[in-house]
C-alpha atoms as a PDB file:
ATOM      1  CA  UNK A   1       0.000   0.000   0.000  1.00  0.00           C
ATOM      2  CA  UNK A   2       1.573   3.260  -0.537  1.00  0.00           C
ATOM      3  CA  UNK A   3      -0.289   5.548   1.784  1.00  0.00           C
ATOM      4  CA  UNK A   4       2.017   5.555   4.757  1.00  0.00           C
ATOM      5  CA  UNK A   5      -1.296   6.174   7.282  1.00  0.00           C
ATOM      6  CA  UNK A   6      -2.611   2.407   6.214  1.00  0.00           C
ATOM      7  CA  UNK A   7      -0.707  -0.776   7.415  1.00  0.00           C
ATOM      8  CA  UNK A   8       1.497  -2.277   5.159  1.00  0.00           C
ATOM      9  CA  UNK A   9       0.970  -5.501   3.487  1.00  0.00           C
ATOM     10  CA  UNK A  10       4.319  -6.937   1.019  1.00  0.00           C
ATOM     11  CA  UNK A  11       4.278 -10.531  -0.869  1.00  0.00           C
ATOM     12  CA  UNK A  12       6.685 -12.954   1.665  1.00  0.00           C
ATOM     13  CA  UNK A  13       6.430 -15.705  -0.032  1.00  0.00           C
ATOM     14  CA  UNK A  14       4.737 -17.584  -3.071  1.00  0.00           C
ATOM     15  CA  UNK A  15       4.335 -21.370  -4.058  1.00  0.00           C
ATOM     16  CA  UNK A  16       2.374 -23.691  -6.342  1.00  0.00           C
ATOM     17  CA  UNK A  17      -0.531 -23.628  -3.749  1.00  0.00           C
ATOM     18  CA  UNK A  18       0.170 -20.674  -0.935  1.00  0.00           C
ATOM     19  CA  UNK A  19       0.953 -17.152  -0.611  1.00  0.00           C
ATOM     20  CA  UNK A  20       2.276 -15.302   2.223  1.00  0.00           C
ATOM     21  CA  UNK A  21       2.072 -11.502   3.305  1.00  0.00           C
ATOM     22  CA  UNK A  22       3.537  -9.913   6.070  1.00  0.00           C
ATOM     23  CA  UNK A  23       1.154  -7.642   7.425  1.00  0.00           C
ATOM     24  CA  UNK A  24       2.713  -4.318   9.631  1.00  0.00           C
ATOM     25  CA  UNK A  25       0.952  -1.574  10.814  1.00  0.00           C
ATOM     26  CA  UNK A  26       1.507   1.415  13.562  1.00  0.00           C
ATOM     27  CA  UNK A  27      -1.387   1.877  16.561  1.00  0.00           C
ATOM     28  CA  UNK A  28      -3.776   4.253  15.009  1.00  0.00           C
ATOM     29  CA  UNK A  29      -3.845   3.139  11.632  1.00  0.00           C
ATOM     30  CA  UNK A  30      -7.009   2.081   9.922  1.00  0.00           C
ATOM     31  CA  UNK A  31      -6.867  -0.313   7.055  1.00  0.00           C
ATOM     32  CA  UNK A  32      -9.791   0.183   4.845  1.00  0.00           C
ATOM     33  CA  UNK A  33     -12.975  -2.016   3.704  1.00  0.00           C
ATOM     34  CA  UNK A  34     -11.444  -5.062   1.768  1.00  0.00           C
ATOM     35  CA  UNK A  35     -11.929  -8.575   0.798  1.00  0.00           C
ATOM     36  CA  UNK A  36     -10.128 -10.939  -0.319  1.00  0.00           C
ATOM     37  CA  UNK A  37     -11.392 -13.442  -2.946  1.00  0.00           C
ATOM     38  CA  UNK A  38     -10.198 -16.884  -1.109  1.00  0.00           C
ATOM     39  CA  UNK A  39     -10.428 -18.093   2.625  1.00  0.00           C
ATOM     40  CA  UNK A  40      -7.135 -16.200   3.792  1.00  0.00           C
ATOM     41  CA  UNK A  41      -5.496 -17.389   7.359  1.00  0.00           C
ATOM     42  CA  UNK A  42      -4.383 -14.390   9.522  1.00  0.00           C
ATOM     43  CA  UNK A  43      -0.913 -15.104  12.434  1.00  0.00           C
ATOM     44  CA  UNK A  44      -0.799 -12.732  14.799  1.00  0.00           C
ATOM     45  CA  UNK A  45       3.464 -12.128  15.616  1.00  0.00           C
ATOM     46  CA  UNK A  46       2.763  -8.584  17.761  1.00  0.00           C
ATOM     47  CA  UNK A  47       0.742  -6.088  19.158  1.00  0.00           C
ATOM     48  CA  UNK A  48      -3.271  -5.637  18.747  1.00  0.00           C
ATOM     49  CA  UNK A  49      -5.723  -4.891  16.277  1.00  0.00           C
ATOM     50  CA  UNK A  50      -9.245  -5.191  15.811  1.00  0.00           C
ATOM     51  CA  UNK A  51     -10.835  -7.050  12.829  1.00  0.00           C
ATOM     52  CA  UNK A  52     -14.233  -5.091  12.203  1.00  0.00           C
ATOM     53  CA  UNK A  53     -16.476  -7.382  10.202  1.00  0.00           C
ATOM     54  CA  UNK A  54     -20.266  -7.875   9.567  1.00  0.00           C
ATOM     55  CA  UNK A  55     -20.605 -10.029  12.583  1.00  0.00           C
ATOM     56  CA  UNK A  56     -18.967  -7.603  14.712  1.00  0.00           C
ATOM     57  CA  UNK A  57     -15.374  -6.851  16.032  1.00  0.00           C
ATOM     58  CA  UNK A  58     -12.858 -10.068  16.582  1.00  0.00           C
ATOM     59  CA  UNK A  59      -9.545  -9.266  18.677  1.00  0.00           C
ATOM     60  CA  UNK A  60      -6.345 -10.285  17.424  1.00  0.00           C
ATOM     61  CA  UNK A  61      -3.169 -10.592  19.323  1.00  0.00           C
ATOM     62  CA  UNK A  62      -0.257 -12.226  19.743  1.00  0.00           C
ATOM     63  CA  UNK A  63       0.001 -15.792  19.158  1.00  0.00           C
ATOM     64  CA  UNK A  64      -3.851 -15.334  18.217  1.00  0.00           C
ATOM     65  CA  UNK A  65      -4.961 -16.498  14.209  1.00  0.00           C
ATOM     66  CA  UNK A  66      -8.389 -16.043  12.843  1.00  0.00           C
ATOM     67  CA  UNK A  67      -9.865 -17.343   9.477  1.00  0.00           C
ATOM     68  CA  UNK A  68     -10.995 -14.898   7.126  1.00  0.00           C
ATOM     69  CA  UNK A  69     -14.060 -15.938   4.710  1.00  0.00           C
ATOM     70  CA  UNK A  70     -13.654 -15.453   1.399  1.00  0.00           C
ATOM     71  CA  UNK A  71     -15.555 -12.430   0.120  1.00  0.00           C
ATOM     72  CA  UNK A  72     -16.322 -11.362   3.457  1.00  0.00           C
ATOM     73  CA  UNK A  73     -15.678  -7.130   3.646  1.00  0.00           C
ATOM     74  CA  UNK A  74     -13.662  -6.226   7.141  1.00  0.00           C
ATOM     75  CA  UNK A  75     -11.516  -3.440   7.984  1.00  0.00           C
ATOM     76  CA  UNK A  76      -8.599  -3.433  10.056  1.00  0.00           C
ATOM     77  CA  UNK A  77      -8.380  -0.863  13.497  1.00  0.00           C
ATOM     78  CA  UNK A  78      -4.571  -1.190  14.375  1.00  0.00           C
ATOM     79  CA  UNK A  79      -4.701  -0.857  18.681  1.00  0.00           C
ATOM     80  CA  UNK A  80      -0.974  -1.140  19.382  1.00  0.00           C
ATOM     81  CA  UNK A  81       1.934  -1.699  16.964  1.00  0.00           C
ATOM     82  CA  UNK A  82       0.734  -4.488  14.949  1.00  0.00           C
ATOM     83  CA  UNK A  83       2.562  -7.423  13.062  1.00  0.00           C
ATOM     84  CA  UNK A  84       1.265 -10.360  11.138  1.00  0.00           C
ATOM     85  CA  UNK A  85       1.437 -13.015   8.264  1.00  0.00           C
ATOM     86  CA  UNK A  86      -1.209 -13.439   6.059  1.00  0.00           C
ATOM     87  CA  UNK A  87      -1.573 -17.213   4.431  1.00  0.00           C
ATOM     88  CA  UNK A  88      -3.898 -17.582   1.437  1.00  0.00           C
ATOM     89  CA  UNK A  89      -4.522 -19.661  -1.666  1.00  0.00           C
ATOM     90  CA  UNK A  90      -1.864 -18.263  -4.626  1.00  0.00           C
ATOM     91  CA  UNK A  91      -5.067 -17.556  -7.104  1.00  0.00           C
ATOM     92  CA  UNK A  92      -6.381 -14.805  -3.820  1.00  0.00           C
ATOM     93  CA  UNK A  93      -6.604 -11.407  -4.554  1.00  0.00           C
ATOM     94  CA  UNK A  94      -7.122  -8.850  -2.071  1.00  0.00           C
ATOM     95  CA  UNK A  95      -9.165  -6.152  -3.438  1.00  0.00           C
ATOM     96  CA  UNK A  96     -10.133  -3.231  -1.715  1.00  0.00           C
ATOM     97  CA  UNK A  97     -13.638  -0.879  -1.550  1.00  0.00           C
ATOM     98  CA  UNK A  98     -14.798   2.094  -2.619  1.00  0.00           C
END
């Protein structure tokens, strides 16, 4: 993402099968409506965020993971410094809302 204000989310890793982001964001920093187009498997490394989704708001923290259903829009409220790796099918995209 190029907007320094929004967490930042780079490619790791990618196989046959998986991807891999790493996921890093400062407390304060929102991280706008998205989806993403496949289940996508979120590791919490550091800090605390809340994952705002239709069903309401889900804590992550450390040592913490959460499933993300496919095609399911959720933002991203960053509580304290936040760090995490992102494991979804290659063929995902990520795409974000108007």
């Amino acid at each position: 993402m190029e907007n320094s204000d929004k967490p930042e989310m780079t490619l790791l890793q990618s196989g046959e099968h998986f991807k891999t982001l790493n996921i890093t964001a400062k407390a304060g920093m929102i991280m706008p409506l998205h989806h993403s187009t496949k289940e996508a498997v979120i590791v919490v490394l550091s800090g605390e965020s809340l994952l705002v989704m239709p069903d309401g708001q889900h804590k992550l923290s450390q040592g913490g993971t959460f499933i993300i259903p496919k095609m399911v829009s959720h933002s991203l409220k960053v509580v304290s410094d936040f760090h995490a790796i992102a494991v979804m099918e290659t063929s995902s995209a990520i795409e974000f809302e108007d």
